[in-house]
Protein backbone atom coordinates (compact mmCIF):
# COMPACT_ATOMS: atom_id res chain seq x y z
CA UNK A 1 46.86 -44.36 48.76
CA UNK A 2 45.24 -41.36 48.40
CA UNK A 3 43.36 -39.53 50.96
CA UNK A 4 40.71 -36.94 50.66
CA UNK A 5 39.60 -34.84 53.94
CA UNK A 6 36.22 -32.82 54.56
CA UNK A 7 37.44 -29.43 55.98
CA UNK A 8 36.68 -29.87 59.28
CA UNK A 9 34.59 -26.70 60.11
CA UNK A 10 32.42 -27.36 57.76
CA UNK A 11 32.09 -30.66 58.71
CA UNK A 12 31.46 -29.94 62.00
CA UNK A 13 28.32 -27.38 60.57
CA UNK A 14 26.90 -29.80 57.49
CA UNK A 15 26.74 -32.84 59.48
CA UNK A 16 26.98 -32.23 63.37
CA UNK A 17 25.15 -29.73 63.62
CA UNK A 18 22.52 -30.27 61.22
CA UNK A 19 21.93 -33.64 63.18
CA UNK A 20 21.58 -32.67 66.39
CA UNK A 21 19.10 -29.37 65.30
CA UNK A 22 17.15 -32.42 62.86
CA UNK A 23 16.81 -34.65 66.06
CA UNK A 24 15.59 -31.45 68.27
CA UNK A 25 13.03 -30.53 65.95
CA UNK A 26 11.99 -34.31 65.33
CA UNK A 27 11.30 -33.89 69.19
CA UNK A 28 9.38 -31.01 68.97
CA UNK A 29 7.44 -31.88 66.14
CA UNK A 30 6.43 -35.21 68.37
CA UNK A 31 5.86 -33.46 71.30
CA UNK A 32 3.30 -31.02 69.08
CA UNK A 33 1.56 -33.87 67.80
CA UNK A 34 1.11 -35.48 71.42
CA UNK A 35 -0.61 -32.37 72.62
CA UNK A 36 -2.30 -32.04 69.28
CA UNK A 37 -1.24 -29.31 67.63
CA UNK A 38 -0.81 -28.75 63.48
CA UNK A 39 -0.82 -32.40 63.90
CA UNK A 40 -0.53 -33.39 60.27
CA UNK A 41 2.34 -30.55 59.50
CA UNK A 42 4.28 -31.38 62.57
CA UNK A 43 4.23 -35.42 60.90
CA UNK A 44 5.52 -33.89 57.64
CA UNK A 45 8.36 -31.57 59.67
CA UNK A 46 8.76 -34.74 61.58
CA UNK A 47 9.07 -36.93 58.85
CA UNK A 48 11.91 -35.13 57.61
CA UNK A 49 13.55 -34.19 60.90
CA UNK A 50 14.27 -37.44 61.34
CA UNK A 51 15.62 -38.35 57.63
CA UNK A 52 17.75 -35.87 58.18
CA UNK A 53 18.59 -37.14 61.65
CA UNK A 54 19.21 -40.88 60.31
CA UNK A 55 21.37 -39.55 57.27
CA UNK A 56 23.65 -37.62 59.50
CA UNK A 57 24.20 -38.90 62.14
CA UNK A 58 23.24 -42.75 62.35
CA UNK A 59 23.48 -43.89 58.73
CA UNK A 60 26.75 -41.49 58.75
CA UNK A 61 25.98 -40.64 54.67
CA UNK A 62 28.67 -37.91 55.21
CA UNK A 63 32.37 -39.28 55.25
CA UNK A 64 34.73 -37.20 56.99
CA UNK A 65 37.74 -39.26 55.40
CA UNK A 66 37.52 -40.96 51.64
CA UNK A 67 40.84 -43.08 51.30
CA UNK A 68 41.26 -44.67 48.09
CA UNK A 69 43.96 -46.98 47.18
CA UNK A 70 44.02 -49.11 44.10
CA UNK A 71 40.46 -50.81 43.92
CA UNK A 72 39.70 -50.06 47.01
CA UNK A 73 37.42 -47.39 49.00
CA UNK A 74 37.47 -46.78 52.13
CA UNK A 75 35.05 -44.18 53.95
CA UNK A 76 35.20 -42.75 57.72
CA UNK A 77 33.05 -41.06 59.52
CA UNK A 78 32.76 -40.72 63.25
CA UNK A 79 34.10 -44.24 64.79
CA UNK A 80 33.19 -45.45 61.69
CA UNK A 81 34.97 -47.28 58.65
CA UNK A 82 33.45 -48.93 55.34
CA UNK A 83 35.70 -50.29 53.32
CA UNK A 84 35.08 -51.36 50.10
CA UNK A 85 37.29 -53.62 47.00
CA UNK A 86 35.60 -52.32 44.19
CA UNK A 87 36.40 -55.89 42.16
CA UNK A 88 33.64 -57.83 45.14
CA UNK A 89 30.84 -55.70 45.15
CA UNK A 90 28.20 -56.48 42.18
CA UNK A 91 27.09 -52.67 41.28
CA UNK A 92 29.37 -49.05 42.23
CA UNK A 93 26.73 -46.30 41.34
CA UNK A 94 27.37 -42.63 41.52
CA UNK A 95 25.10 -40.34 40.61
CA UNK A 96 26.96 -37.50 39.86
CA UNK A 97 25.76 -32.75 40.07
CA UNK A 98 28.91 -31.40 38.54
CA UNK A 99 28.04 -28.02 38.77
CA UNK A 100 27.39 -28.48 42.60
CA UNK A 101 30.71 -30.71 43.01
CA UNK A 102 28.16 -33.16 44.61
CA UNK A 103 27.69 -37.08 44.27
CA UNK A 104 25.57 -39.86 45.87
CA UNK A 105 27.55 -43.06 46.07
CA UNK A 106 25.83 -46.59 46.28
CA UNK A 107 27.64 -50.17 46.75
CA UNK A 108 25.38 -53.11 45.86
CA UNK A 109 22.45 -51.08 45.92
CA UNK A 110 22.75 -48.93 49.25
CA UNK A 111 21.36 -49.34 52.54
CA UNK A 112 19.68 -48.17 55.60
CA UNK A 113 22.98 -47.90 57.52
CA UNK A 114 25.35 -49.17 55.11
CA UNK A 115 26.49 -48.44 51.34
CA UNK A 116 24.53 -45.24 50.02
CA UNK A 117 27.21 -41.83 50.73
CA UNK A 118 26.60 -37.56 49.72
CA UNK A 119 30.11 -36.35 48.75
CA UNK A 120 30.42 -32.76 48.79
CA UNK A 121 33.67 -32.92 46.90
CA UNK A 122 33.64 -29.28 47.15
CA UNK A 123 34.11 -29.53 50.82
CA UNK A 124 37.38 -32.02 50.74
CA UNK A 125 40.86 -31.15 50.21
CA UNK A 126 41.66 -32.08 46.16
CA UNK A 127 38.01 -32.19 44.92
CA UNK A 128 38.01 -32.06 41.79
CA UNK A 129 40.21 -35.04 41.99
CA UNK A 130 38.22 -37.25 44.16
CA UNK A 131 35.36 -36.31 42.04
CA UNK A 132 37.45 -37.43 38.89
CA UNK A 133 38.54 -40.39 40.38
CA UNK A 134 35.43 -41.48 42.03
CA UNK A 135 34.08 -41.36 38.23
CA UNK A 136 36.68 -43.56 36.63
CA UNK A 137 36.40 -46.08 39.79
CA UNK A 138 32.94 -45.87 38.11
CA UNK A 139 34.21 -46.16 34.69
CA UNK A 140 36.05 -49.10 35.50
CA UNK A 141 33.86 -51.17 37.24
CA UNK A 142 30.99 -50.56 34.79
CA UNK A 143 32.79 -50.38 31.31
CA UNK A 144 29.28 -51.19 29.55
CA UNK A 145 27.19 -49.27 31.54
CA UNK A 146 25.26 -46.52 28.70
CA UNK A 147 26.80 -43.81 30.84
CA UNK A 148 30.79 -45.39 30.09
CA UNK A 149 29.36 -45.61 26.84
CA UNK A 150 28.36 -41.99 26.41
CA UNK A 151 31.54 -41.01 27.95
CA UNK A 152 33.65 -42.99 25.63
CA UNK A 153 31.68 -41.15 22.46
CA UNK A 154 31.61 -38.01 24.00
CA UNK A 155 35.66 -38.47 24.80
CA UNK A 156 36.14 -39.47 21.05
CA UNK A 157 34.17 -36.61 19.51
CA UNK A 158 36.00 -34.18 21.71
CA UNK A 159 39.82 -35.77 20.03
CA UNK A 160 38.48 -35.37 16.64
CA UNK A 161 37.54 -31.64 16.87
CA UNK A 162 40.75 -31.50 19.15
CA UNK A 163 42.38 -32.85 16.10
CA UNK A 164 40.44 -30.92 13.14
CA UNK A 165 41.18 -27.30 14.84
CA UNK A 166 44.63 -28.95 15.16
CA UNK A 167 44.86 -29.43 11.57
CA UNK A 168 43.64 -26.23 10.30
């Protein structure tokens, strides 16, 4: 099993904090709408006060902890644990920002509480790892997808030139 660990000040700023400051201004932007005031931008700042809110610290989209072992996944944050075998759920989508060292994970589809993850592989002990092996989990589990498909091309192209500079 290998285990991959958000560094835990950062942690503590990308998801603590930013809930509690989304769920204080989610209050305020209420309490400005009670006593009428920007009423339809305090709904918009409220709107997403609360997304943000939900996402960090109810839906927990943030693990703390990504264990993976074999076909499974397991993810923990807070008190909380998902785990996942890759070989019983029906679709393992990642949607993957390279450049960022980003992905958003969905099991069967996502959720409102359960199944839809943001990994900031940047942020986790071994990265670039987890964000390699997230994408063969991927790889695996949807072998006909057109994105396995593109990658297989795209992996044989790159061993022919491999081979032709080779050669020369």
């Amino acid at each position: 099993m290998k285990r991959f660990e958000y560094d835990k000040t950062l942690y503590f700023m990308d998801v603590l904090v930013t809930g509690v400051v989304s769920l204080i201004v989610f209050l305020i932007a209420v309490s400005s709408i009670i006593i009428n005031w920007m009423p339809a931008l305090m709904g918009l700042v409220g709107i997403v006060a609360f997304y943000s809110f939900w996402n960090a610290l109810v839906a927990k989209v943030t693990p703390k902890e990504v264990d993976v072992a074999g076909d499974t996944l397991i993810l923990r944050s807070f008190k909380r644990i998902d785990d996942y075998s890759l070989t019983q759920l029906k679709s393992f989508k990642i949607r993957e920002f390279p450049s960022a060292g980003k992905m958003y994970l969905r099991m069967d589809g996502g959720g409102i509480l359960r199944g839809r993850y943001w990994l900031n592989t940047k942020n986790y002990n071994d990265g670039q790892e987890l964000f390699r092996l997230l994408l063969d989990l991927e790889y695996e589990k949807h072998p006909e997808s057109l994105k396995a498909r593109a990658r297989r091309v795209n992996t044989e192209y790159n061993a022919r030139i491999k081979k032709k500079k080779e050669a020369s």
